[in-house]
Structure formats: C-alpha cells, structure tokens
Protein backbone atom coordinates (compact mmCIF):
# COMPACT_ATOMS: atom_id res chain seq x y z
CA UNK A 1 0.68 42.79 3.78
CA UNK A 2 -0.28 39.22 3.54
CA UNK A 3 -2.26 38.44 -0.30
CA UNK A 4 -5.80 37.39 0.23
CA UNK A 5 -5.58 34.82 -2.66
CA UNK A 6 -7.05 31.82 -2.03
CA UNK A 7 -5.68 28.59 -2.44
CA UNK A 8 -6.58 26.30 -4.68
CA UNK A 9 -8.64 23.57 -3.61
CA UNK A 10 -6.35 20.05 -3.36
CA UNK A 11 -8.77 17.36 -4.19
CA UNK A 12 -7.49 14.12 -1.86
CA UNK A 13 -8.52 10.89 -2.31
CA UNK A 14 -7.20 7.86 0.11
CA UNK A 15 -5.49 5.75 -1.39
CA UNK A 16 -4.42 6.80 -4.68
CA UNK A 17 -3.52 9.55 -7.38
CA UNK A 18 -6.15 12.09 -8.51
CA UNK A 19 -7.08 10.89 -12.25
CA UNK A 20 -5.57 7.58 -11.58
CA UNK A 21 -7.21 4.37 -12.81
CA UNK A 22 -4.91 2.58 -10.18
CA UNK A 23 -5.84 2.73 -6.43
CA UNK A 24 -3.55 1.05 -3.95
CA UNK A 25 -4.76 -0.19 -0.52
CA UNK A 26 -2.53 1.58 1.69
CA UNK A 27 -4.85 0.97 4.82
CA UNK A 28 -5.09 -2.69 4.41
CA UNK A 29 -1.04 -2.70 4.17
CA UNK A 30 -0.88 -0.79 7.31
CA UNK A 31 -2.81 -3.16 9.47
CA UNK A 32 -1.33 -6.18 7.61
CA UNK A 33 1.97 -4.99 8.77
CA UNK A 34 1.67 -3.31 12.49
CA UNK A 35 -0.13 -6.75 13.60
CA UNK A 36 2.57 -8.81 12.13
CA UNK A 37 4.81 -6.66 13.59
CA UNK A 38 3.29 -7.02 16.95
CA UNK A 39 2.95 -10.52 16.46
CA UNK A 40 6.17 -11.22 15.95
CA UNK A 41 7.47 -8.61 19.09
CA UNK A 42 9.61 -6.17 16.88
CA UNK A 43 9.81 -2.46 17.63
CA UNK A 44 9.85 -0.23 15.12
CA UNK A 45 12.91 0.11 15.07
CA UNK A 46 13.80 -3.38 14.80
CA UNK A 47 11.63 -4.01 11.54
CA UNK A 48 13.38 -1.15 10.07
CA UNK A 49 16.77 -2.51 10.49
CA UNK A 50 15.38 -5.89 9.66
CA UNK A 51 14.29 -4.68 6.20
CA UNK A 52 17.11 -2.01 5.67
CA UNK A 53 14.87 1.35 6.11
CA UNK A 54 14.61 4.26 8.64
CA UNK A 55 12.49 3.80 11.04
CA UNK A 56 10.08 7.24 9.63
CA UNK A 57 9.11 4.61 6.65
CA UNK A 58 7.49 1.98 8.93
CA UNK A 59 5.89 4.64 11.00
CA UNK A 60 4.25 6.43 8.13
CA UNK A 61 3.43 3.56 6.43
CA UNK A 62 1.58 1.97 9.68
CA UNK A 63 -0.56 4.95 9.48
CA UNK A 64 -1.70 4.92 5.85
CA UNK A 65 0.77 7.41 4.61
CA UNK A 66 2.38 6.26 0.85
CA UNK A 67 6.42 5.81 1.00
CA UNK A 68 8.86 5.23 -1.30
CA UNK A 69 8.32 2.02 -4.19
CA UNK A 70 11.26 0.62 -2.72
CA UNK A 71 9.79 0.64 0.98
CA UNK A 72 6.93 -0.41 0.36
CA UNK A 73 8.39 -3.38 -1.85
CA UNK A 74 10.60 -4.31 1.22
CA UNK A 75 8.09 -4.61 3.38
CA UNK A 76 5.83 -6.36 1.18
CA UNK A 77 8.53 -8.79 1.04
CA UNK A 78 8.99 -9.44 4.40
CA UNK A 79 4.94 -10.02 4.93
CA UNK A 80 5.19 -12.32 2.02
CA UNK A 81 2.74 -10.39 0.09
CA UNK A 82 2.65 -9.59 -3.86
CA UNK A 83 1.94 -5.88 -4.26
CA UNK A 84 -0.77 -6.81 -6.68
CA UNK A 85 -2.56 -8.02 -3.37
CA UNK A 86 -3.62 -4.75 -2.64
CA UNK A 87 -3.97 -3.06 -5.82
CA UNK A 88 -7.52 -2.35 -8.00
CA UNK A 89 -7.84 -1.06 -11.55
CA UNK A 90 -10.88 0.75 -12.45
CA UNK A 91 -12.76 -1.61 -14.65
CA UNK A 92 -12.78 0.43 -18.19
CA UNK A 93 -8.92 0.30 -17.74
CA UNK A 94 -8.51 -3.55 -17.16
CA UNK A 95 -9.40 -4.16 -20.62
CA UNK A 96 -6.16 -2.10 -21.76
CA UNK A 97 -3.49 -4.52 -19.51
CA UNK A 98 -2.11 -7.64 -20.50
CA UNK A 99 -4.16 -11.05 -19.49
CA UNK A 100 -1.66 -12.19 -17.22
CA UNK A 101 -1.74 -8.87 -15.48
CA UNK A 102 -5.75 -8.97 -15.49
CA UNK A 103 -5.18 -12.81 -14.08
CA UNK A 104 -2.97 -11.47 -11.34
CA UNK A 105 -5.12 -8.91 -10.29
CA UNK A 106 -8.27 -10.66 -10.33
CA UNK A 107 -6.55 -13.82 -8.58
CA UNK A 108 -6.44 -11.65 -5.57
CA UNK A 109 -9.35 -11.19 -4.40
CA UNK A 110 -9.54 -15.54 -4.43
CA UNK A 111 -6.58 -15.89 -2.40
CA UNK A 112 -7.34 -13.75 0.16
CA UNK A 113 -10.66 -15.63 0.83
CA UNK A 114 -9.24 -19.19 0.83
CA UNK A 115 -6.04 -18.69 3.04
CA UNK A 116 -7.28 -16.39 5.36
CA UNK A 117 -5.39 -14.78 8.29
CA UNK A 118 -2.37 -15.82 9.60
C-alpha cells in the first residue's frame, strides 16, 4: 500500500537558491544567448561544439534552467559577457563584499544602459 505522507512543500524561486543573498539572472542569459545564436545562424549543436559542451547544456540553459559553473562560464565567454552582468546581491549583504566587488556589481547596471544591444 502506497504511504499517504505528504511531501514536503519545495519552496522555488527563479533564479536563485532558497536563503541566498545572491540571485543570478538566468532568463536574461537565456535570451542574450538564443538571439545571438540565431543571429549568428548556429544550431544548437554547432554552439555546443563551438564552446566544447553537449548540446543538453545550451538547450537547458536557453530555457532558464541553471547548468554547470563551467557552462555557463563558457558561454558567457563566447557572448563576451562578465558573469557579474547578470548577478544582484541583496542590499544588507553588499556591505559584507569587498569594494571592488561592490564596484563591479554596481558598474553593471551602467554598462548595460550606455552600450545597448548589439
């Protein structure tokens, strides 16, 4: 006989750890990378042997899903984008991180606004 326990409810936030005072952007990365994908004509496929992954790692990533550090630092590489681009600390735990990492993050949000798309 099957138990009637219930499961415990899994509290998911988009985006980022439960408790975390780190959230990463992985929506933003998604549509960063599928239109420069498209832009530039690759399959799939071809961006994953491009950047040395399987091809599951693009497709998950393109739809939000986190992947590996490593992935995701690949492809961030080959958009030509800092992973602090897409990153945002809760503001009580800013004050704990070294200035240049506070510059970094904070810088951001400026260079997004001046350059623009591609």
């Amino acid at each position: 006989m099957l138990s009637s326990r219930k499961k415990k409810p899994v509290n998911k936030i988009k985006g980022a750890r439960v408790g975390s005072p780190v959230t990463f952007a992985w929506a933003a990365v998604a549509g960063e990378l599928k239109s420069a994908r498209l832009s530039k004509k690759l399959t799939i496929r071809d961006l994953a042997s491009e950047v040395g992954c399987d091809h599951t790692v693009i497709f998950r990533l393109e739809r939000s899903t986190p992947v590996a550090v490593e992935h995701l630092l690949s492809l961030l590489l080959w958009l030509g984008r800092e992973p602090f681009q897409f990153t945002a600390v809760e503001r009580k735990f800013k004050s704990k991180l070294a200035p240049s990492i506070v510059k970094k993050i904070a810088g951001k949000a400026g260079k997004q606004g001046k350059s623009g798309r591609r």
